[in-house]
C-alpha atoms as a PDB file:
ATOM      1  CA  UNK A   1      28.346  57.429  14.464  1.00  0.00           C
ATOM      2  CA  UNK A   2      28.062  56.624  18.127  1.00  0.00           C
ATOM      3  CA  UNK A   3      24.313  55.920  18.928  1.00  0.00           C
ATOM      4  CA  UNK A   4      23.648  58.292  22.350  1.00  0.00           C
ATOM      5  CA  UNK A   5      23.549  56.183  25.607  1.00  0.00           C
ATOM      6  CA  UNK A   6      20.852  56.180  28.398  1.00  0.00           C
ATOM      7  CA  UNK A   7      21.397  56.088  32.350  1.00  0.00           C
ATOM      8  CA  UNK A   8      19.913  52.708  32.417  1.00  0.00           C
ATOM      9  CA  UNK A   9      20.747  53.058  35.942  1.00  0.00           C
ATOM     10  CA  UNK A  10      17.573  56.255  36.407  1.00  0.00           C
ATOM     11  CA  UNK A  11      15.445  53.738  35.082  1.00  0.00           C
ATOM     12  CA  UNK A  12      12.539  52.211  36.687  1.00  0.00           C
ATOM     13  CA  UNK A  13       9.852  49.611  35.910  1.00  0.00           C
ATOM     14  CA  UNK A  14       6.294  50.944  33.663  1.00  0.00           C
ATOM     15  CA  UNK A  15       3.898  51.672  36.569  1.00  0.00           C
ATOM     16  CA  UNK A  16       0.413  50.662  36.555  1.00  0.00           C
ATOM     17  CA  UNK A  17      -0.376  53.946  35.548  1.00  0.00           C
ATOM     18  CA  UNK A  18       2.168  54.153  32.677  1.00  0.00           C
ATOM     19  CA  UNK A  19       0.357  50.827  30.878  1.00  0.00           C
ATOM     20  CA  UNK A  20      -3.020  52.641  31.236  1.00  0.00           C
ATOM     21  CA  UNK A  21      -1.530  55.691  29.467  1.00  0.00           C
ATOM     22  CA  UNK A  22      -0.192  53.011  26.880  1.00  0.00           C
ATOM     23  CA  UNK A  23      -3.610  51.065  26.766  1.00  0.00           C
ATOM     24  CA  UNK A  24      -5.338  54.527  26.205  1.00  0.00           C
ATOM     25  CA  UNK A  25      -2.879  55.678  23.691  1.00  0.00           C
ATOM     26  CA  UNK A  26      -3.096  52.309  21.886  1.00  0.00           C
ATOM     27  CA  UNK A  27      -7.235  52.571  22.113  1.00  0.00           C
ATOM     28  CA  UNK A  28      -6.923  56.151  20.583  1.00  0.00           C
ATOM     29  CA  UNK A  29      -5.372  54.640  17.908  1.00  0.00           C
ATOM     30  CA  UNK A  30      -7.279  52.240  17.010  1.00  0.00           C
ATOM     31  CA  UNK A  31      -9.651  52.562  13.808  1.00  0.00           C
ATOM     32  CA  UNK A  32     -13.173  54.921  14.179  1.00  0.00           C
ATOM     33  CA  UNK A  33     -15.396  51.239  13.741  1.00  0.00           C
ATOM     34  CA  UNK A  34     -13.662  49.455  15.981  1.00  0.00           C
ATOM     35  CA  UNK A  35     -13.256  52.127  18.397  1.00  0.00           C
ATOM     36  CA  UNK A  36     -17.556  52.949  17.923  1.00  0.00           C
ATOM     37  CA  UNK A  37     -18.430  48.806  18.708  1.00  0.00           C
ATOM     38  CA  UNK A  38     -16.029  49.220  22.184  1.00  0.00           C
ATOM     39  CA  UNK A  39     -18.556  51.964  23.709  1.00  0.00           C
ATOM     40  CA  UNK A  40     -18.819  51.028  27.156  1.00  0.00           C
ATOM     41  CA  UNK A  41     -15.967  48.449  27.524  1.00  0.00           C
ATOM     42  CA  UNK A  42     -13.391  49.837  30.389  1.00  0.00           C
ATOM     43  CA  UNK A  43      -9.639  49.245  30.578  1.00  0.00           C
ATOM     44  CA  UNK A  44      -8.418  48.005  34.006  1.00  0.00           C
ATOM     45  CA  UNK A  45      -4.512  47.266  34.383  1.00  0.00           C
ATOM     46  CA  UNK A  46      -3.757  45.509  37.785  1.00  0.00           C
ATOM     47  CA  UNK A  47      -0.187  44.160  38.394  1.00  0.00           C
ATOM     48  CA  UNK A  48      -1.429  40.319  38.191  1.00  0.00           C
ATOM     49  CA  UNK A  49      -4.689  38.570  37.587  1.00  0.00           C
ATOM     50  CA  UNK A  50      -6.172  37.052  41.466  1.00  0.00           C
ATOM     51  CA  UNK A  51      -6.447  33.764  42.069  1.00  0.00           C
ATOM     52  CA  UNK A  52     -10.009  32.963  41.134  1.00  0.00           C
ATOM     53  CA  UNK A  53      -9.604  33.956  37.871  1.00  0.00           C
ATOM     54  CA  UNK A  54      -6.132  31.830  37.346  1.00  0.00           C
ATOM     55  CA  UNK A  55      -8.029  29.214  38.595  1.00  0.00           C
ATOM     56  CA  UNK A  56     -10.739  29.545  36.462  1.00  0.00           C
ATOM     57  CA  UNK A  57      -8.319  30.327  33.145  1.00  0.00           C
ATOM     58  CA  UNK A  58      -6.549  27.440  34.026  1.00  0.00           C
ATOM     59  CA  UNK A  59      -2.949  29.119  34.512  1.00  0.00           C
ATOM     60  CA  UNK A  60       0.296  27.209  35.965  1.00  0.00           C
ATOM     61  CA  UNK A  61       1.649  30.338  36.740  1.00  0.00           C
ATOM     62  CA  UNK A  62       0.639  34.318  37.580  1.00  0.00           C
ATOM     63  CA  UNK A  63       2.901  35.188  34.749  1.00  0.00           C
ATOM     64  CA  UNK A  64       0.614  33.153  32.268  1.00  0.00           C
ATOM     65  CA  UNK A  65      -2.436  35.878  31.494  1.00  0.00           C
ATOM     66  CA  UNK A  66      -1.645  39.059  29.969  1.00  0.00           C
ATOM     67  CA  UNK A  67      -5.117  40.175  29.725  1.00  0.00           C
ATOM     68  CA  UNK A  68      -8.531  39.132  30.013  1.00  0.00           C
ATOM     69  CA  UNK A  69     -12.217  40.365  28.609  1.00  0.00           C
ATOM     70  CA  UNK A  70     -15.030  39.830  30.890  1.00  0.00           C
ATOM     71  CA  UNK A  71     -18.483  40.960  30.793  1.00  0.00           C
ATOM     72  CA  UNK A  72     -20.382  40.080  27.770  1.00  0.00           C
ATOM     73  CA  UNK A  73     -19.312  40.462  24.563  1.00  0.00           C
ATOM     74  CA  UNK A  74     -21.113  41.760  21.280  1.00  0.00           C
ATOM     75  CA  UNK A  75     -20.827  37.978  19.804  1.00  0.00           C
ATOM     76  CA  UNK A  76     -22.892  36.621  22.856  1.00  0.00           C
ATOM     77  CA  UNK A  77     -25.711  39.452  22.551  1.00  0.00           C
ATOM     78  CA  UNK A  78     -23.986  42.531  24.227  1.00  0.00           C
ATOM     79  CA  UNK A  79     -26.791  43.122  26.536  1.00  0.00           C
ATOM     80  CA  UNK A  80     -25.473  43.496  30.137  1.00  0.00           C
ATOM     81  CA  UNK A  81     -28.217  42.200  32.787  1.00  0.00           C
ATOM     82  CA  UNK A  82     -29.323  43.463  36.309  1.00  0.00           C
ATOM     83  CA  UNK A  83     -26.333  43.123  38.370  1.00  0.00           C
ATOM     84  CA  UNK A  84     -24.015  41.924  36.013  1.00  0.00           C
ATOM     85  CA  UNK A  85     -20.650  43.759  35.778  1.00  0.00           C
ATOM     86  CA  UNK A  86     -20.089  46.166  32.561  1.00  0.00           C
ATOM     87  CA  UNK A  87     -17.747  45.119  30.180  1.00  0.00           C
ATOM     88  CA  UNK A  88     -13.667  45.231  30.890  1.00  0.00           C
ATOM     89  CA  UNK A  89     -10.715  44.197  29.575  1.00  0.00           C
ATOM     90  CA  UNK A  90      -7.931  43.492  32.584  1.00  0.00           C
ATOM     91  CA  UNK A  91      -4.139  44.247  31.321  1.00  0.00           C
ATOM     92  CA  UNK A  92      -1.688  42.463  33.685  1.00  0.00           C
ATOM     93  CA  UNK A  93       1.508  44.595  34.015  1.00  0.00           C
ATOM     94  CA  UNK A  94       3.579  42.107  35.343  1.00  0.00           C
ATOM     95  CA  UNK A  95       3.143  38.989  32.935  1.00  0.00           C
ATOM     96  CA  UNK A  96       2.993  42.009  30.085  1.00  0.00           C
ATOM     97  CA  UNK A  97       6.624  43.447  31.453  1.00  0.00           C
ATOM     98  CA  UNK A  98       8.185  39.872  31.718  1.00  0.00           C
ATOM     99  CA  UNK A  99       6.738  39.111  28.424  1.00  0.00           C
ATOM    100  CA  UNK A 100       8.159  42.275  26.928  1.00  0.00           C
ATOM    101  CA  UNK A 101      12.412  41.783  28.480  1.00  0.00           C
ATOM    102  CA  UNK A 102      11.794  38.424  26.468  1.00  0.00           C
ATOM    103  CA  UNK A 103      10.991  39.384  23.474  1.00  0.00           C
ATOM    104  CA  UNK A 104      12.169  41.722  20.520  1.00  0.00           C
ATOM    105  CA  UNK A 105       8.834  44.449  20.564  1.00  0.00           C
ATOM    106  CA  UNK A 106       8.100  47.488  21.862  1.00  0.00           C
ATOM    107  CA  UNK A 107       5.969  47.580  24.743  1.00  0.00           C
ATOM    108  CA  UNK A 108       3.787  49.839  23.232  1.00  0.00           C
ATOM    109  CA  UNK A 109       2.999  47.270  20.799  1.00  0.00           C
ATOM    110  CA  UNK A 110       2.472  44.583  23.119  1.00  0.00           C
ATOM    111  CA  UNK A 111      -0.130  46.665  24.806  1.00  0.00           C
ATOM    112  CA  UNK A 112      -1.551  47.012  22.010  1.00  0.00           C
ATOM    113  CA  UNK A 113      -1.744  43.464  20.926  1.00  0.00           C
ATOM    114  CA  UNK A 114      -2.862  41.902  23.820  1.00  0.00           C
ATOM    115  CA  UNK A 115      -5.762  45.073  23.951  1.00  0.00           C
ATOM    116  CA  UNK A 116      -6.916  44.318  20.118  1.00  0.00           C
ATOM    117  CA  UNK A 117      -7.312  40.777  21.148  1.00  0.00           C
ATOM    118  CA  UNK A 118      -8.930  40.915  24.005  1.00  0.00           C
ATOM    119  CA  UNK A 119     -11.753  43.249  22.671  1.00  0.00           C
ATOM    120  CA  UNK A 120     -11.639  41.118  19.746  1.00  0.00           C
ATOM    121  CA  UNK A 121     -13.198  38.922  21.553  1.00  0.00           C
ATOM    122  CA  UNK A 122     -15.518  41.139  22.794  1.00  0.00           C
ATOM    123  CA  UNK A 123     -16.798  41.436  18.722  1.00  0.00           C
ATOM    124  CA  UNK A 124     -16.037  37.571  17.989  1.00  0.00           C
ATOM    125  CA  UNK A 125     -13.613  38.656  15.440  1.00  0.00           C
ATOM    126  CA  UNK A 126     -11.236  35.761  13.950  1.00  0.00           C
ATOM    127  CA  UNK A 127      -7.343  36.339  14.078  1.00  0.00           C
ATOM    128  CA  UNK A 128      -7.230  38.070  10.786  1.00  0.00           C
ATOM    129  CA  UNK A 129      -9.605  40.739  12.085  1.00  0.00           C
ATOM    130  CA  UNK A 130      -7.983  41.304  15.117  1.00  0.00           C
ATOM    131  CA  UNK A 131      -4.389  41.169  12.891  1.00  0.00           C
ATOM    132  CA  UNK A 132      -5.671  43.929  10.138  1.00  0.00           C
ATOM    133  CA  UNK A 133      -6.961  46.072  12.642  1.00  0.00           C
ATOM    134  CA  UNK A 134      -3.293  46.354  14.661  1.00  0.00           C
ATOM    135  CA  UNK A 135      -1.729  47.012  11.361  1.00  0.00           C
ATOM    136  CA  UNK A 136      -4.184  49.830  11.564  1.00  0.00           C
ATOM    137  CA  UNK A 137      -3.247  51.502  14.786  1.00  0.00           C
ATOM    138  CA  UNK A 138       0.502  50.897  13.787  1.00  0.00           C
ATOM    139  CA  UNK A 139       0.362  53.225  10.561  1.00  0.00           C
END
C-alpha cells in the first residue's frame, strides 16, 4: 500500500505563531504539579535570541540557543523584586526549525523538550525530572 503524498511544494516554514500554539499545546500537556509550580512563568517565541543575550550565553552562533529561562526561578527563591522582569521562557524558532530538518523528531516534541527543560530550571529539577515529566506529556 502506497503511503498518500503531500504537496511539499504548498508548504511553508512554522511561523512564530505556529511554535506558540505548539509551546501552549505542549504546556497543556504537561502534568497538573508541574503545570501548578509554572504559575506566572510566560512563553515568548522570537525567531532568534539578540545579541546581548548570545553574548552573555556564550554562543558561536545564533543557531546555538533554542530556548532560554530568565527571571528567577523557584530554586533561587521565586520571589520577583521591584522592577525585575516576571518570569519567561524564550523559544527560538529558528535554531528550533534547523534543529528539527536535522534530526529524526517531531517538532512537536522538540518544543516540548526544550520547554520542559527550560522550566526545569525554573524548579532546579535534575535531568531525570525533567526526562519523567516529558514521558508524561507524551502519553
Amino acid at each position: 500500500m502506497n503511503a498518500p503524498t503531500r504537496n511539499w511544494a504548498d508548504l511553508q516554514a512554522p511561523s512564530l505563531d505556529d511554535v506558540e500554539i505548539l509551546a501552549r499545546d505542549a504546556l497543556a500537556r504537561l502534568p497538573p504539579e508541574f503545570l501548578a509550580l509554572c504559575e506566572g512563568v510566560t512563553i515568548h517565541v522570537e525567531d532568534f535570541p539578540d545579541d546581548a543575550t548570545l553574548r552573555e550565553m556564550q554562543c558561536e552562533s545564533e543557531f546555538d540557543l533554542l530556548g532560554l529561562f530568565r527571571g528567577v526561578g523557584l530554586a533561587q527563591g521565586g520571589e520577583v523584586a521591584t522592577g525585575q522582569w516576571h518570569n519567561r521562557v524564550w523559544l527560538y524558532r529558528r535554531p528550533l526549525l534547523d534543529y528539527w530538518a536535522e534530526h529524526e523528531e517531531t517538532l512537536g516534541h522538540l518544543v516540548t523538550h526544550v520547554l520542559v527543560h527550560e522550566i526545569g530550571h525554573h524548579m532546579g529539577l535534575s535531568d531525570d525530572d525533567m526526562a519523567a515529566i516529558e514521558a508524561a506529556a507524551d502519553e
